[in-house]
N, C-alpha and C. Protein backbone atom coordinates (compact mmCIF):
# COMPACT_ATOMS: atom_id res chain seq x y z
N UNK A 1 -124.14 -69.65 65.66
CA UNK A 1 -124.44 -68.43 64.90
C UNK A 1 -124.62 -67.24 65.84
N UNK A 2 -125.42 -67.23 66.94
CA UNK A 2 -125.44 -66.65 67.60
C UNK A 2 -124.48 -66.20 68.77
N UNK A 3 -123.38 -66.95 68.65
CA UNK A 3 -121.87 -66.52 69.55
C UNK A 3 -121.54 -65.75 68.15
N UNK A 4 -121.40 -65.71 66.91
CA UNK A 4 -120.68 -65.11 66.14
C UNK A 4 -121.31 -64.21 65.88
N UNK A 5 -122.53 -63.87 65.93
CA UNK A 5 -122.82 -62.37 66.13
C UNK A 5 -122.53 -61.50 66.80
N UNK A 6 -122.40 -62.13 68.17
CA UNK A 6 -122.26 -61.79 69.59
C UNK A 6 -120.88 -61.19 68.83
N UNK A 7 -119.87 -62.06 68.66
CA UNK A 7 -118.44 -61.56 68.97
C UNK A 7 -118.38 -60.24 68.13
N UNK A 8 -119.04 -60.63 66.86
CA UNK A 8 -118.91 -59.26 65.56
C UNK A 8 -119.44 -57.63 66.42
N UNK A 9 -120.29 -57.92 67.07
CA UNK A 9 -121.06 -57.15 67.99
C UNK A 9 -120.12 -56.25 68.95
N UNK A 10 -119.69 -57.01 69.70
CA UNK A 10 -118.85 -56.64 70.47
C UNK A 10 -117.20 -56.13 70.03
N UNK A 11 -116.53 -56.85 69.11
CA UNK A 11 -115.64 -56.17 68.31
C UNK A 11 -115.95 -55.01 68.04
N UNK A 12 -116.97 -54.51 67.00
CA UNK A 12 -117.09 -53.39 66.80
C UNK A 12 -117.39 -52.24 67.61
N UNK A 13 -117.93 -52.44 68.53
CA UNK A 13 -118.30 -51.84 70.23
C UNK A 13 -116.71 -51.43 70.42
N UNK A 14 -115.77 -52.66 70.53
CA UNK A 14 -114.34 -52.37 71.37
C UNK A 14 -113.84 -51.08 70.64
N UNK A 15 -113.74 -51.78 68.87
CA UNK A 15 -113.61 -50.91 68.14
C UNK A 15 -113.94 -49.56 68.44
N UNK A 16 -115.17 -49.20 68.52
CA UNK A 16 -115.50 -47.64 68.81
C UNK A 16 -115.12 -47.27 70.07
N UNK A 17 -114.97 -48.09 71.14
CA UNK A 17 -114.73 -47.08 72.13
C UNK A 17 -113.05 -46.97 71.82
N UNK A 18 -112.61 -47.15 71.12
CA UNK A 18 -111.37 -47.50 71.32
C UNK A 18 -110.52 -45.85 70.61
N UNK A 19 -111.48 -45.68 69.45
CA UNK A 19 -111.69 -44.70 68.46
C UNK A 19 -112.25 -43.35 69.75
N UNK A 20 -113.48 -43.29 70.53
CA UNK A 20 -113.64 -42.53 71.00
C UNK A 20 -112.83 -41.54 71.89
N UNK A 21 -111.76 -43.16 72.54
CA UNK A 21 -111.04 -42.60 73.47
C UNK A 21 -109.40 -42.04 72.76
N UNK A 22 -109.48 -42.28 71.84
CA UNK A 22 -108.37 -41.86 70.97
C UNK A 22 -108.75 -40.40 70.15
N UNK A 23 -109.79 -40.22 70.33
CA UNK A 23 -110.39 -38.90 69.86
C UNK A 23 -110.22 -38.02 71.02
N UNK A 24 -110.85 -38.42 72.37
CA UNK A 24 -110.72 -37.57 73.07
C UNK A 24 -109.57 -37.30 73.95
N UNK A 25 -108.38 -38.22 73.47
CA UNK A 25 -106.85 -37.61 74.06
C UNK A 25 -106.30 -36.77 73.31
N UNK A 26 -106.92 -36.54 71.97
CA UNK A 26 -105.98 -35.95 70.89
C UNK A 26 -106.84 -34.99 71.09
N UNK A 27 -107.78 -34.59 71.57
CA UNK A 27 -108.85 -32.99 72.23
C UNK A 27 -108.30 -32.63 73.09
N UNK A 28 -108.13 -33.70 74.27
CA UNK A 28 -107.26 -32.64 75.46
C UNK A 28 -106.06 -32.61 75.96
N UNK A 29 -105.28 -33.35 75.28
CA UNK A 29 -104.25 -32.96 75.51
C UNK A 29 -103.15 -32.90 73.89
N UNK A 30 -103.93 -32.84 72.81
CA UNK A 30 -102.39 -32.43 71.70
C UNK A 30 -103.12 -31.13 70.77
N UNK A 31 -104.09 -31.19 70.35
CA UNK A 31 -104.78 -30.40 69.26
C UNK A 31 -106.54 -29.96 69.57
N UNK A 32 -106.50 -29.02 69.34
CA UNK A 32 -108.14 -28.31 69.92
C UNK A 32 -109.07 -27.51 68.84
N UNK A 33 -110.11 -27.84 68.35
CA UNK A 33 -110.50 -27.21 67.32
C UNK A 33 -111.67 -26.20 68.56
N UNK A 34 -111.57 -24.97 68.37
CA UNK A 34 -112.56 -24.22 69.26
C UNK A 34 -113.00 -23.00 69.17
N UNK A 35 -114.16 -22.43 69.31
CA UNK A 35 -115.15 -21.63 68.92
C UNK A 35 -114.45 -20.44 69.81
N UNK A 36 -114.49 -19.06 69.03
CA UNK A 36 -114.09 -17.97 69.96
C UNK A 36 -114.93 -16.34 69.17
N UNK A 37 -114.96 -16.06 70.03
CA UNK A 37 -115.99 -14.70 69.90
C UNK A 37 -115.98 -13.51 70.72
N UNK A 38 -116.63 -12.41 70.59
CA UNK A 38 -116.02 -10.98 71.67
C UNK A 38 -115.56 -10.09 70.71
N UNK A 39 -115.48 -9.01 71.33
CA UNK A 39 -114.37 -7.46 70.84
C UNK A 39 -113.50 -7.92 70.83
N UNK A 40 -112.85 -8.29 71.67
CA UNK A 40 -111.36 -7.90 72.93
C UNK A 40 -110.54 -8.37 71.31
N UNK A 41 -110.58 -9.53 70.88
CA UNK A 41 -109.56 -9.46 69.80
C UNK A 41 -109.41 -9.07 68.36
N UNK A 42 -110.05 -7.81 68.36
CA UNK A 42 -110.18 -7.19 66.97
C UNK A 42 -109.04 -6.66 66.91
N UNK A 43 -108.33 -6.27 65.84
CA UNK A 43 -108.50 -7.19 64.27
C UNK A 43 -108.29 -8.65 63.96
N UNK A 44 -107.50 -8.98 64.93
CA UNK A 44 -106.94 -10.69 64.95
C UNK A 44 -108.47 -11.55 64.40
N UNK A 45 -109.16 -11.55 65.51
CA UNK A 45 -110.11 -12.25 65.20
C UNK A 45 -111.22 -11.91 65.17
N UNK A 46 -112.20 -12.65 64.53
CA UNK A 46 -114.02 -11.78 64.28
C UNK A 46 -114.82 -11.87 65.36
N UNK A 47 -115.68 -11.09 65.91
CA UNK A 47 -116.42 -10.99 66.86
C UNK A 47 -117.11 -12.55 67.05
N UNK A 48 -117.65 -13.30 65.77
CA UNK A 48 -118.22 -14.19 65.50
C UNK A 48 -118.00 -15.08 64.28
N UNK A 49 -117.86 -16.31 64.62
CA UNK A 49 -117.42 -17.28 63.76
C UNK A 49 -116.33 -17.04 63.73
N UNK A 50 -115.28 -16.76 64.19
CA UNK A 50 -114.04 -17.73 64.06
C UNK A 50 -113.58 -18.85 64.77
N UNK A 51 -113.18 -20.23 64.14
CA UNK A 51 -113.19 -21.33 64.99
C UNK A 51 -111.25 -21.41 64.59
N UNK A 52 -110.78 -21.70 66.00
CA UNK A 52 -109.44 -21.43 66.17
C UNK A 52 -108.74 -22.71 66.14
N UNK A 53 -107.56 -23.17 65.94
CA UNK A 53 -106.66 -24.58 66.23
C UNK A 53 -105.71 -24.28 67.57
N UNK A 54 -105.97 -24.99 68.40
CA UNK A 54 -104.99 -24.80 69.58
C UNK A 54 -104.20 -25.98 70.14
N UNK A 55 -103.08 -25.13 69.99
CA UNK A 55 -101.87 -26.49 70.13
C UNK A 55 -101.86 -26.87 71.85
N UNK A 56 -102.03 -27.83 72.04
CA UNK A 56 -101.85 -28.20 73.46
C UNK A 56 -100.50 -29.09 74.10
N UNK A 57 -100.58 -29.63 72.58
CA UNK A 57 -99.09 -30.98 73.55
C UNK A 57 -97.98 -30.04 73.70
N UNK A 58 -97.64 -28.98 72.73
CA UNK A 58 -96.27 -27.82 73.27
C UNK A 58 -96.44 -26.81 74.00
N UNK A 59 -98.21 -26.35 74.50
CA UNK A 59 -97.62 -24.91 75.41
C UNK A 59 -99.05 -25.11 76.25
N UNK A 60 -99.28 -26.43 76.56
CA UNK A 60 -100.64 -26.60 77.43
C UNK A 60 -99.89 -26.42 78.91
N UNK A 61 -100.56 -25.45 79.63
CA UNK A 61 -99.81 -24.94 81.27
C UNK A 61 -98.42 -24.07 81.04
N UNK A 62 -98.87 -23.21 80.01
CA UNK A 62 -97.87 -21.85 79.34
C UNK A 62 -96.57 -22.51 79.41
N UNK A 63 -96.32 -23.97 78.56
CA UNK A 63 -94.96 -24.41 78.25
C UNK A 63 -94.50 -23.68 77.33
N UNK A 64 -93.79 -22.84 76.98
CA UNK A 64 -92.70 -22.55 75.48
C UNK A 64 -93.66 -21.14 75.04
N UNK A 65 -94.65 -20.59 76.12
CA UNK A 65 -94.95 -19.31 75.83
C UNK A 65 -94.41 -18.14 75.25
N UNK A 66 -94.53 -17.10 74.76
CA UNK A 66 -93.61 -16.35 74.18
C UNK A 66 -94.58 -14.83 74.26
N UNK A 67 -93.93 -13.63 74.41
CA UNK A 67 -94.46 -12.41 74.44
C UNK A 67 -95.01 -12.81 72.56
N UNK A 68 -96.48 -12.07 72.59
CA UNK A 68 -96.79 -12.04 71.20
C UNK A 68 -98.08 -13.31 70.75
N UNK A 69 -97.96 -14.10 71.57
CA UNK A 69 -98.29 -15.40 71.40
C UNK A 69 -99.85 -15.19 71.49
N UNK A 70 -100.67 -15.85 70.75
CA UNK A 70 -102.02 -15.67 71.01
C UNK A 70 -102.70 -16.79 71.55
N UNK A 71 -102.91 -16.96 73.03
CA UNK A 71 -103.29 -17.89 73.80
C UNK A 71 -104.65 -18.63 74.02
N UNK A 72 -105.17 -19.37 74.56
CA UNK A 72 -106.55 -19.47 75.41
C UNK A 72 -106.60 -19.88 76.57
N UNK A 73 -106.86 -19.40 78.09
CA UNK A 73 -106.82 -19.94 79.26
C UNK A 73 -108.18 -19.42 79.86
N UNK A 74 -107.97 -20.20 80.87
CA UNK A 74 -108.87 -20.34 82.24
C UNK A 74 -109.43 -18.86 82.64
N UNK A 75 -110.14 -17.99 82.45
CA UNK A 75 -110.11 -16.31 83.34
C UNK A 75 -110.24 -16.72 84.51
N UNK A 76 -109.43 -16.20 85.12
CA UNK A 76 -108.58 -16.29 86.79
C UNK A 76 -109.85 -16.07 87.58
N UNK A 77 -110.81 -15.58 87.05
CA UNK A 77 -112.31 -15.16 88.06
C UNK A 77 -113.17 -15.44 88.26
N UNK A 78 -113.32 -16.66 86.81
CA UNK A 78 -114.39 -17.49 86.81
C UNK A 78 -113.64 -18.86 86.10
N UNK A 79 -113.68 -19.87 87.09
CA UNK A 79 -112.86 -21.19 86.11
C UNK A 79 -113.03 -21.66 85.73
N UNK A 80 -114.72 -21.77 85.02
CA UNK A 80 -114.76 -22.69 83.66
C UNK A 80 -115.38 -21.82 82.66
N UNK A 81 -114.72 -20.15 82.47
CA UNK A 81 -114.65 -19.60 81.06
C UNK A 81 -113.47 -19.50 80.79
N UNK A 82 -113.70 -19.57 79.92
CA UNK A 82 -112.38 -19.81 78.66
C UNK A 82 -112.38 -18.32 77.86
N UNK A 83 -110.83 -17.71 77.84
CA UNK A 83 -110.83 -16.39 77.43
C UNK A 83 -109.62 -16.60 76.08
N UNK A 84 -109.49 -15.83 75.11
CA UNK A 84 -108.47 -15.75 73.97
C UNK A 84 -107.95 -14.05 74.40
N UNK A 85 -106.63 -14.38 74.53
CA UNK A 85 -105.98 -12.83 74.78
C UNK A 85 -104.22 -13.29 74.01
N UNK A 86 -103.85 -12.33 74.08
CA UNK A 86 -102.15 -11.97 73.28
C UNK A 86 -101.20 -12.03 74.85
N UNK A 87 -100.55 -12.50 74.73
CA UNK A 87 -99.49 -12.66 76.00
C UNK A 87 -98.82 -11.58 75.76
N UNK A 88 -98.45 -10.41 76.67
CA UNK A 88 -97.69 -9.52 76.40
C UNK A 88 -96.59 -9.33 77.79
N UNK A 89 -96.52 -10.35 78.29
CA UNK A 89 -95.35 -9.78 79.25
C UNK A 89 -95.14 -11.25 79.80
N UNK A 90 -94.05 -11.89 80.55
CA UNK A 90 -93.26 -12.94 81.13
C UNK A 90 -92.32 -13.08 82.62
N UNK A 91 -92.90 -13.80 83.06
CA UNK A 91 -92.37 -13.61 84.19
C UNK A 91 -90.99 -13.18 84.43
N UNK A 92 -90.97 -11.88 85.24
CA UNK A 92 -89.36 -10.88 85.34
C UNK A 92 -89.87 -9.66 84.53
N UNK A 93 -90.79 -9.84 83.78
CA UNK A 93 -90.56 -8.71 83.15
C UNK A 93 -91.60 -7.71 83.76
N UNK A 94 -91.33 -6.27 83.58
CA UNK A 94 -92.06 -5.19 83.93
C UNK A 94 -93.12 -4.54 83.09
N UNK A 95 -94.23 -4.97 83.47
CA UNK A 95 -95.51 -4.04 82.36
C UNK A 95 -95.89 -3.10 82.84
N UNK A 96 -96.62 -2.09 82.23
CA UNK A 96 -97.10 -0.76 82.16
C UNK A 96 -98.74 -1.14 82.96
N UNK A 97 -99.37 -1.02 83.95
CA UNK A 97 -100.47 -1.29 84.15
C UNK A 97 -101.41 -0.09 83.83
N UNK A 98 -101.60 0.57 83.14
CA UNK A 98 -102.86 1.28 82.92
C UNK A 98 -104.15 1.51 83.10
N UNK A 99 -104.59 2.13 83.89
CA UNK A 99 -106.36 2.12 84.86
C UNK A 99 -107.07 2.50 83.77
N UNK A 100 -106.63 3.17 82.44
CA UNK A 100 -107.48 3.48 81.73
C UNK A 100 -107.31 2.67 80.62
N UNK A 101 -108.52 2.52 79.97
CA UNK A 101 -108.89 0.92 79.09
C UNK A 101 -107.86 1.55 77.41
N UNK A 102 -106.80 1.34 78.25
CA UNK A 102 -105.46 1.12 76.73
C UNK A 102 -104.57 0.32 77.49
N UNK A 103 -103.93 -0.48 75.69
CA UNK A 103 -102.94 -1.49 76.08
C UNK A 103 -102.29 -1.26 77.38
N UNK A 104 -101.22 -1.81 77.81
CA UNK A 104 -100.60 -1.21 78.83
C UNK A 104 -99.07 -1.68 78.23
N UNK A 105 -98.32 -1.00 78.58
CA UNK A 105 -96.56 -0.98 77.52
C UNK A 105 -95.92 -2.35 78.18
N UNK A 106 -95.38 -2.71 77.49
CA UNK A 106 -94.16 -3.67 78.04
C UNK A 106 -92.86 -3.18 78.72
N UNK A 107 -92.62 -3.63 79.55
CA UNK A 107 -91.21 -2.44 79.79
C UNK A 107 -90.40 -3.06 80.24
N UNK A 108 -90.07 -4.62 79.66
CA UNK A 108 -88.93 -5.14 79.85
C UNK A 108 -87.31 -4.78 80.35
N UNK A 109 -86.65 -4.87 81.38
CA UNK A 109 -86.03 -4.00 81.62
C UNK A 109 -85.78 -3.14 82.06
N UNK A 110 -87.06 -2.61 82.66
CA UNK A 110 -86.80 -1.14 83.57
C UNK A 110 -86.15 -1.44 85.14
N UNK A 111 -85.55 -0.88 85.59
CA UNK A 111 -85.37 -0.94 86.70
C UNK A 111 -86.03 -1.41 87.82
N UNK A 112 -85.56 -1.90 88.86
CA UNK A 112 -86.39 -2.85 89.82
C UNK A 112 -87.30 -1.62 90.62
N UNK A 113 -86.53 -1.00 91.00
CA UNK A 113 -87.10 0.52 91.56
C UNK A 113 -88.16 1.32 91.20
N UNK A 114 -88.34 1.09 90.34
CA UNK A 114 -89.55 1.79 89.52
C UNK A 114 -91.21 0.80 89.90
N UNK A 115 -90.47 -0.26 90.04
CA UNK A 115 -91.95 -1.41 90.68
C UNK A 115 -92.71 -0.91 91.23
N UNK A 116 -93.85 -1.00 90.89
CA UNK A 116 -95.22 -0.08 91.86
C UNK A 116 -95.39 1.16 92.47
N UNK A 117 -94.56 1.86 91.93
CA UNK A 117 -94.55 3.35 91.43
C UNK A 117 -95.70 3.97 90.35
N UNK A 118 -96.29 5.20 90.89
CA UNK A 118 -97.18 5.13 90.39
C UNK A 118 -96.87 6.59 89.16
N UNK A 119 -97.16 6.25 88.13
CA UNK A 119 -96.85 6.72 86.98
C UNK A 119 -96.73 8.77 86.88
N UNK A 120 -97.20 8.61 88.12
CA UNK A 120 -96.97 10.76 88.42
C UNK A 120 -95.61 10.64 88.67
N UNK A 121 -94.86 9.56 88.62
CA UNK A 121 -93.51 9.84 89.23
C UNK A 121 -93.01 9.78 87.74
N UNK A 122 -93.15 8.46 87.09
CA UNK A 122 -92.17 8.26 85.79
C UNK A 122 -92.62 8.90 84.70
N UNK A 123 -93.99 8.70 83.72
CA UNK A 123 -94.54 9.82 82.76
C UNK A 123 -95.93 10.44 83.02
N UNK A 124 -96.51 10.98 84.17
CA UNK A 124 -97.60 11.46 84.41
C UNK A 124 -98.80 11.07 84.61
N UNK A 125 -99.20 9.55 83.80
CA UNK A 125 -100.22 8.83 83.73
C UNK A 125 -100.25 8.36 85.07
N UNK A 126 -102.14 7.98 84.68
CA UNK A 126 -102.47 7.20 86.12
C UNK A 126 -102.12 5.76 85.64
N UNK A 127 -101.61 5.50 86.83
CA UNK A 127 -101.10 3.64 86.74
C UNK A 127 -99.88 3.40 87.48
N UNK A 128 -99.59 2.00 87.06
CA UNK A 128 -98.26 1.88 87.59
C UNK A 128 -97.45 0.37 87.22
N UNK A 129 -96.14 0.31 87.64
CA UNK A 129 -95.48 -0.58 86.78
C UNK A 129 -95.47 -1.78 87.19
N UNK A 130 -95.98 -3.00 87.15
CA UNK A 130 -95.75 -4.34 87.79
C UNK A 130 -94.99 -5.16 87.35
N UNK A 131 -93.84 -6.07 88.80
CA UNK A 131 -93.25 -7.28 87.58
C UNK A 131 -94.07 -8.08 87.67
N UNK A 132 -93.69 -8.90 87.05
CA UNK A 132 -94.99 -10.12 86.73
C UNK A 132 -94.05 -11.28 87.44
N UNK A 133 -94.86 -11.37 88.27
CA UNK A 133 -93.76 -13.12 88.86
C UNK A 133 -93.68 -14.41 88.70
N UNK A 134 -93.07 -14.85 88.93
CA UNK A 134 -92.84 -16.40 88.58
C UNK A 134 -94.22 -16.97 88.64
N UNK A 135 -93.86 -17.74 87.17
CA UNK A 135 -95.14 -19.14 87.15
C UNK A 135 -96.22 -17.99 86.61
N UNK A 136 -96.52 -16.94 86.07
CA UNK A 136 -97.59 -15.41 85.31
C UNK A 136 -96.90 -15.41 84.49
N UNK A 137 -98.12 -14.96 83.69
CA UNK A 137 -97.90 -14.07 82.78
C UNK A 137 -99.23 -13.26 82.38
N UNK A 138 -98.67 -11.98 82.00
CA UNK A 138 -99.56 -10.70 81.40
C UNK A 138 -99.95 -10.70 80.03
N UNK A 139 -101.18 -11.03 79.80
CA UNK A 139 -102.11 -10.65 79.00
C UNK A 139 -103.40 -9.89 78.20
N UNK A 140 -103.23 -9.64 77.39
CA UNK A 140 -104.11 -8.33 76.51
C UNK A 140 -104.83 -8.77 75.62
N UNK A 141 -106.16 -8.08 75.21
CA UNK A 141 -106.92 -8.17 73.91
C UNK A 141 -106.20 -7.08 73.17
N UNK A 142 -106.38 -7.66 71.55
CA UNK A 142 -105.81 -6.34 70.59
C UNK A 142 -106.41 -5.20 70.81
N UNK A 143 -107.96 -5.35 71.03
CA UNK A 143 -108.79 -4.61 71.22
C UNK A 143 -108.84 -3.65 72.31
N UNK A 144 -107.46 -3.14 73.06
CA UNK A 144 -107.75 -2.67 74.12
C UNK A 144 -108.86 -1.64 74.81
N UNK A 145 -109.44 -1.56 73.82
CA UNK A 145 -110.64 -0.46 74.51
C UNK A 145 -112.37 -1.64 74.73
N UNK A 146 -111.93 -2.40 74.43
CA UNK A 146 -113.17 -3.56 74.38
C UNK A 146 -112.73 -4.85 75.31
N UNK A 147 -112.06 -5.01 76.02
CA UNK A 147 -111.07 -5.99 76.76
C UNK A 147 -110.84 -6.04 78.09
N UNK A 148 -111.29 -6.95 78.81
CA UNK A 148 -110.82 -7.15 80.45
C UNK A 148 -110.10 -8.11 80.43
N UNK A 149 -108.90 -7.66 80.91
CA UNK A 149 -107.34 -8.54 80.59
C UNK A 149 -106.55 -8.66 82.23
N UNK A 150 -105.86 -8.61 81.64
CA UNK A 150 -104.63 -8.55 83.18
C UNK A 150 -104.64 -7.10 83.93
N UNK A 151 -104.96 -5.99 83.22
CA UNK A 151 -105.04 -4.99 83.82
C UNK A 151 -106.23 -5.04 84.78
N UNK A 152 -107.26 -5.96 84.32
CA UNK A 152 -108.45 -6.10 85.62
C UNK A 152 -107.95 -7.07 86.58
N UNK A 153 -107.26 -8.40 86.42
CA UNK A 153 -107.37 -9.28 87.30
C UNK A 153 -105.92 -9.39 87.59
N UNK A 154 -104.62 -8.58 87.07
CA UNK A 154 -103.50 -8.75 86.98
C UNK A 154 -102.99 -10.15 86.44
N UNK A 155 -101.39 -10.22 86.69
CA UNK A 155 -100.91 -11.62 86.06
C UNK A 155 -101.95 -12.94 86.16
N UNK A 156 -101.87 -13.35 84.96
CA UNK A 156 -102.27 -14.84 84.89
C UNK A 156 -101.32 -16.10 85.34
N UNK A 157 -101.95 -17.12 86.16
CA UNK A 157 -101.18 -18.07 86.21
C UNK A 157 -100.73 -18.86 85.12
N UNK A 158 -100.13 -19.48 84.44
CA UNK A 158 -99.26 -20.46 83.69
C UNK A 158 -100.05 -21.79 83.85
N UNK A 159 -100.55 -22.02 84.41
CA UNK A 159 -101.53 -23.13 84.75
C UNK A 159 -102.41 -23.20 84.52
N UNK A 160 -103.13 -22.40 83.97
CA UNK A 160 -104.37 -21.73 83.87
C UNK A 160 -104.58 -22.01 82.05
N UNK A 161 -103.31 -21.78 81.39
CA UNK A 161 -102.86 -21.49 79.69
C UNK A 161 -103.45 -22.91 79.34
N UNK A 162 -104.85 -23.09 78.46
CA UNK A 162 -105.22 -24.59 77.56
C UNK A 162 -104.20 -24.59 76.80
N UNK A 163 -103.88 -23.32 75.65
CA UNK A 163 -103.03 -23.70 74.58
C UNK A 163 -103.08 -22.68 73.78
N UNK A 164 -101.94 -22.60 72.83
CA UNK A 164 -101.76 -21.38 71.62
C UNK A 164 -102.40 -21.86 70.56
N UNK A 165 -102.92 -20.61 69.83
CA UNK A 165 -104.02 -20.48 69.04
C UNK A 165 -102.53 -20.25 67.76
N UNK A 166 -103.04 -21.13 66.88
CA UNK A 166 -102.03 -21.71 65.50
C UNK A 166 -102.95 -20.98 64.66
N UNK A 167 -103.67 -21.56 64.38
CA UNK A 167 -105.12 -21.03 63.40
C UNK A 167 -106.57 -20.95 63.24
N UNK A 168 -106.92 -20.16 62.31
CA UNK A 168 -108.15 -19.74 62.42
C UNK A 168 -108.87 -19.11 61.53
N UNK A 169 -109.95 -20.09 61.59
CA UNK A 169 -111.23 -20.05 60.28
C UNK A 169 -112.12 -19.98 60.19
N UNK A 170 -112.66 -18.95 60.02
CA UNK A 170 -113.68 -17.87 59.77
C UNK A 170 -115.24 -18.30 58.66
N UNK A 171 -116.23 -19.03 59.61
CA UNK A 171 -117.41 -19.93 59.34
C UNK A 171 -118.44 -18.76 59.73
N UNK A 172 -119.11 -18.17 59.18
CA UNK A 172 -120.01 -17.30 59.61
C UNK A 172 -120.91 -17.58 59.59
N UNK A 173 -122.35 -17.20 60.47
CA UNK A 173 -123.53 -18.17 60.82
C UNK A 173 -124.01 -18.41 59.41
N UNK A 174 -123.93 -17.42 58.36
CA UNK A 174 -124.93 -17.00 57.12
C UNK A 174 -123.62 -17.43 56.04
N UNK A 175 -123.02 -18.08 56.03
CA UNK A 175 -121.72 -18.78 55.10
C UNK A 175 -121.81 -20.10 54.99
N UNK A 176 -121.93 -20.81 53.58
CA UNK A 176 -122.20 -22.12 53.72
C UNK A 176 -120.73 -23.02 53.32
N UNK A 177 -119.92 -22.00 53.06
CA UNK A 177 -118.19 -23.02 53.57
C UNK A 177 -117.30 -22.10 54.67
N UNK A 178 -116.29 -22.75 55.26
CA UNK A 178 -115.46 -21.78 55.81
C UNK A 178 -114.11 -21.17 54.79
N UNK A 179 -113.97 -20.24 55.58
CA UNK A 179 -112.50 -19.62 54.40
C UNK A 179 -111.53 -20.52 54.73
N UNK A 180 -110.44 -19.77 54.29
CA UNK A 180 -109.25 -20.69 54.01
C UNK A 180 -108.68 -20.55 55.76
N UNK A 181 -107.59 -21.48 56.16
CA UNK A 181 -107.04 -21.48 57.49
C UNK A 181 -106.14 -19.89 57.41
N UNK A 182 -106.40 -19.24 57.92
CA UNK A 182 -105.05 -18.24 58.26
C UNK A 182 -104.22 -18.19 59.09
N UNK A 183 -103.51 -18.36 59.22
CA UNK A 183 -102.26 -18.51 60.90
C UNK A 183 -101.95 -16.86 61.52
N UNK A 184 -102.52 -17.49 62.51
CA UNK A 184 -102.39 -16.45 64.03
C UNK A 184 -101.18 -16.20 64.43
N UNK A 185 -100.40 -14.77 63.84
CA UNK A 185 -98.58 -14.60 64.24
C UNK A 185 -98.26 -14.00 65.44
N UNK A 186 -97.22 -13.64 65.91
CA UNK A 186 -97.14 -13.35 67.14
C UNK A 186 -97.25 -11.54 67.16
N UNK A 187 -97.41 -10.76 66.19
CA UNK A 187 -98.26 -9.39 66.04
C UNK A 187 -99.47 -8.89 65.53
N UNK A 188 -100.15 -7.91 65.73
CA UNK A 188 -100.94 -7.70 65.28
C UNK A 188 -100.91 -7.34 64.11
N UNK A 189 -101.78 -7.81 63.07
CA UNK A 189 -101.63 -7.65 61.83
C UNK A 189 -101.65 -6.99 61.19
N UNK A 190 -101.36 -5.92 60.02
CA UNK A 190 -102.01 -4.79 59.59
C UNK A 190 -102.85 -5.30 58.41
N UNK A 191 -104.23 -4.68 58.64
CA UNK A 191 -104.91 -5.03 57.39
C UNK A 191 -105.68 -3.34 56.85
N UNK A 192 -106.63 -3.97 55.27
CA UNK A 192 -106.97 -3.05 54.81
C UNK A 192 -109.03 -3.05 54.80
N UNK A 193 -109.36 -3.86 55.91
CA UNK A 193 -110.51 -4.54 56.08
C UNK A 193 -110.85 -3.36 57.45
N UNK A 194 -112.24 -2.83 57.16
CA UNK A 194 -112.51 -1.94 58.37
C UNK A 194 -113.42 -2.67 59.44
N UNK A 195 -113.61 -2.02 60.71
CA UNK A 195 -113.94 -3.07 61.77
C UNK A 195 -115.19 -3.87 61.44
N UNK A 196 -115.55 -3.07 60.72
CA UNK A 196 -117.57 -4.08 60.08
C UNK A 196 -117.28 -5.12 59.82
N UNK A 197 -115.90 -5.37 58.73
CA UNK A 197 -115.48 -6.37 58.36
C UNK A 197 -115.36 -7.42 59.24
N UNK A 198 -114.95 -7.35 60.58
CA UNK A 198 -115.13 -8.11 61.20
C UNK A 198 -116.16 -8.58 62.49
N UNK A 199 -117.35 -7.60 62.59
CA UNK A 199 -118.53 -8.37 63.30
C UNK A 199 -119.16 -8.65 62.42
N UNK A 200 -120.47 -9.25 62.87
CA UNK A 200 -120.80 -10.50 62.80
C UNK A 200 -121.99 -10.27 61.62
N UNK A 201 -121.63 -11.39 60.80
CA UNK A 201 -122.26 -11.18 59.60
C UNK A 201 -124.01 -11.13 59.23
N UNK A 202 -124.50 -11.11 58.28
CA UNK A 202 -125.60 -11.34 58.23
C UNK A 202 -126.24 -11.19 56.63
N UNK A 203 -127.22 -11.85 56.20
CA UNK A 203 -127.60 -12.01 54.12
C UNK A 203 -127.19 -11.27 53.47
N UNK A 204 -127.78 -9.85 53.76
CA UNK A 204 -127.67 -8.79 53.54
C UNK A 204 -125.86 -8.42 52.91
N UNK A 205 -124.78 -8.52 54.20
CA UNK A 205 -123.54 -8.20 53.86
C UNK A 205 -122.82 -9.37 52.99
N UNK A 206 -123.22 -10.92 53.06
CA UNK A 206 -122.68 -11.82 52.95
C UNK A 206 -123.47 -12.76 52.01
């Protein structure tokens, strides 16, 4: 009697770890359910409570990246925070670097010559044009006036990319269900919701 407890015992033990470790491959390396918060991505996302889906098995280490794409990686300055920004430029291509806290342009295409030229030459502004090189890529908050992006630390490595943000659902501390999933597209969205709408809730509004 007591071996057949034993075994029931231990089955179910195998059982769970077996479950645990099958939980935690499908966390880090195919699908990511994860908490994200900040300015930097207003309107996309809410200052607070939005919990995001991030695909890992297709673009974990910026595989199949795409200008537009709404990411989560490593910040190049500190390596175990985790940042959500919009990919806006690809290695070869030429971005607009801007010293002053706005987007900075894409400028796919411009001439090689123009590289690190500083913007009194091409339209007056302070700044200047960088390619982004192999194995980077350039990234932005929507929010550009609330956002330390690539214009602070320049290109991001590709290595650095956990995964693209698919979707995202909006659980607010003072909300006792979450909304519906909405999918994260590769532009910024236009809505008819003003910025209140999206910090952070409280009884009173909600």
């Amino acid at each position: 009697m007591a071996t057949r407890g034993f075994r029931y015992y231990t089955s179910n033990a195998s059982k769970f770890i077996r479950a645990v470790a099958a939980v935690h491959l499908l966390h880090t390396y195919v699908l990511e359910f994860a908490i994200t918060g900040g300015l930097s991505m207003l309107p996309t996302l809410h200052t607070v409570g939005d919990h995001v889906f991030l695909d890992k098995y297709n673009h974990r280490l910026g595989r199949d990246i795409k200008v537009g794409d709404v990411i989560v990686t490593s910040k190049p300055t500190e390596e175990h925070t985790r940042i959500c920004k919009r990919v806006a430029g690809l290695p070869g291509d030429i971005v607009y670097c801007d010293a002053m806290p706005k987007a900075p342009m894409r400028a796919a295409g411009m001439p090689d010559d123009l590289v690190g030229l500083s913007t009194d030459v091409t339209n007056g502004r302070t700044g200047k044009y960088i390619k982004i090189p192999e194995g980077h890529i350039w990234i932005l908050g929507d929010n550009g006036m609330a956002s330390l992006d690539s214009r602070e630390y320049g290109p991001v490595p590709k290595a650095l990319v956990v995964g693209k943000v698919l979707w995202a659902v909006y659980w607010g501390p003072f909300d006792w269900l979450p909304s519906w999933p909405r999918q994260i597209g590769s532009n910024i969205e236009a809505t008819d919701l003003s910025i209140a709408d999206f910090l952070p809730t409280t009884p009173s509004r909600r």
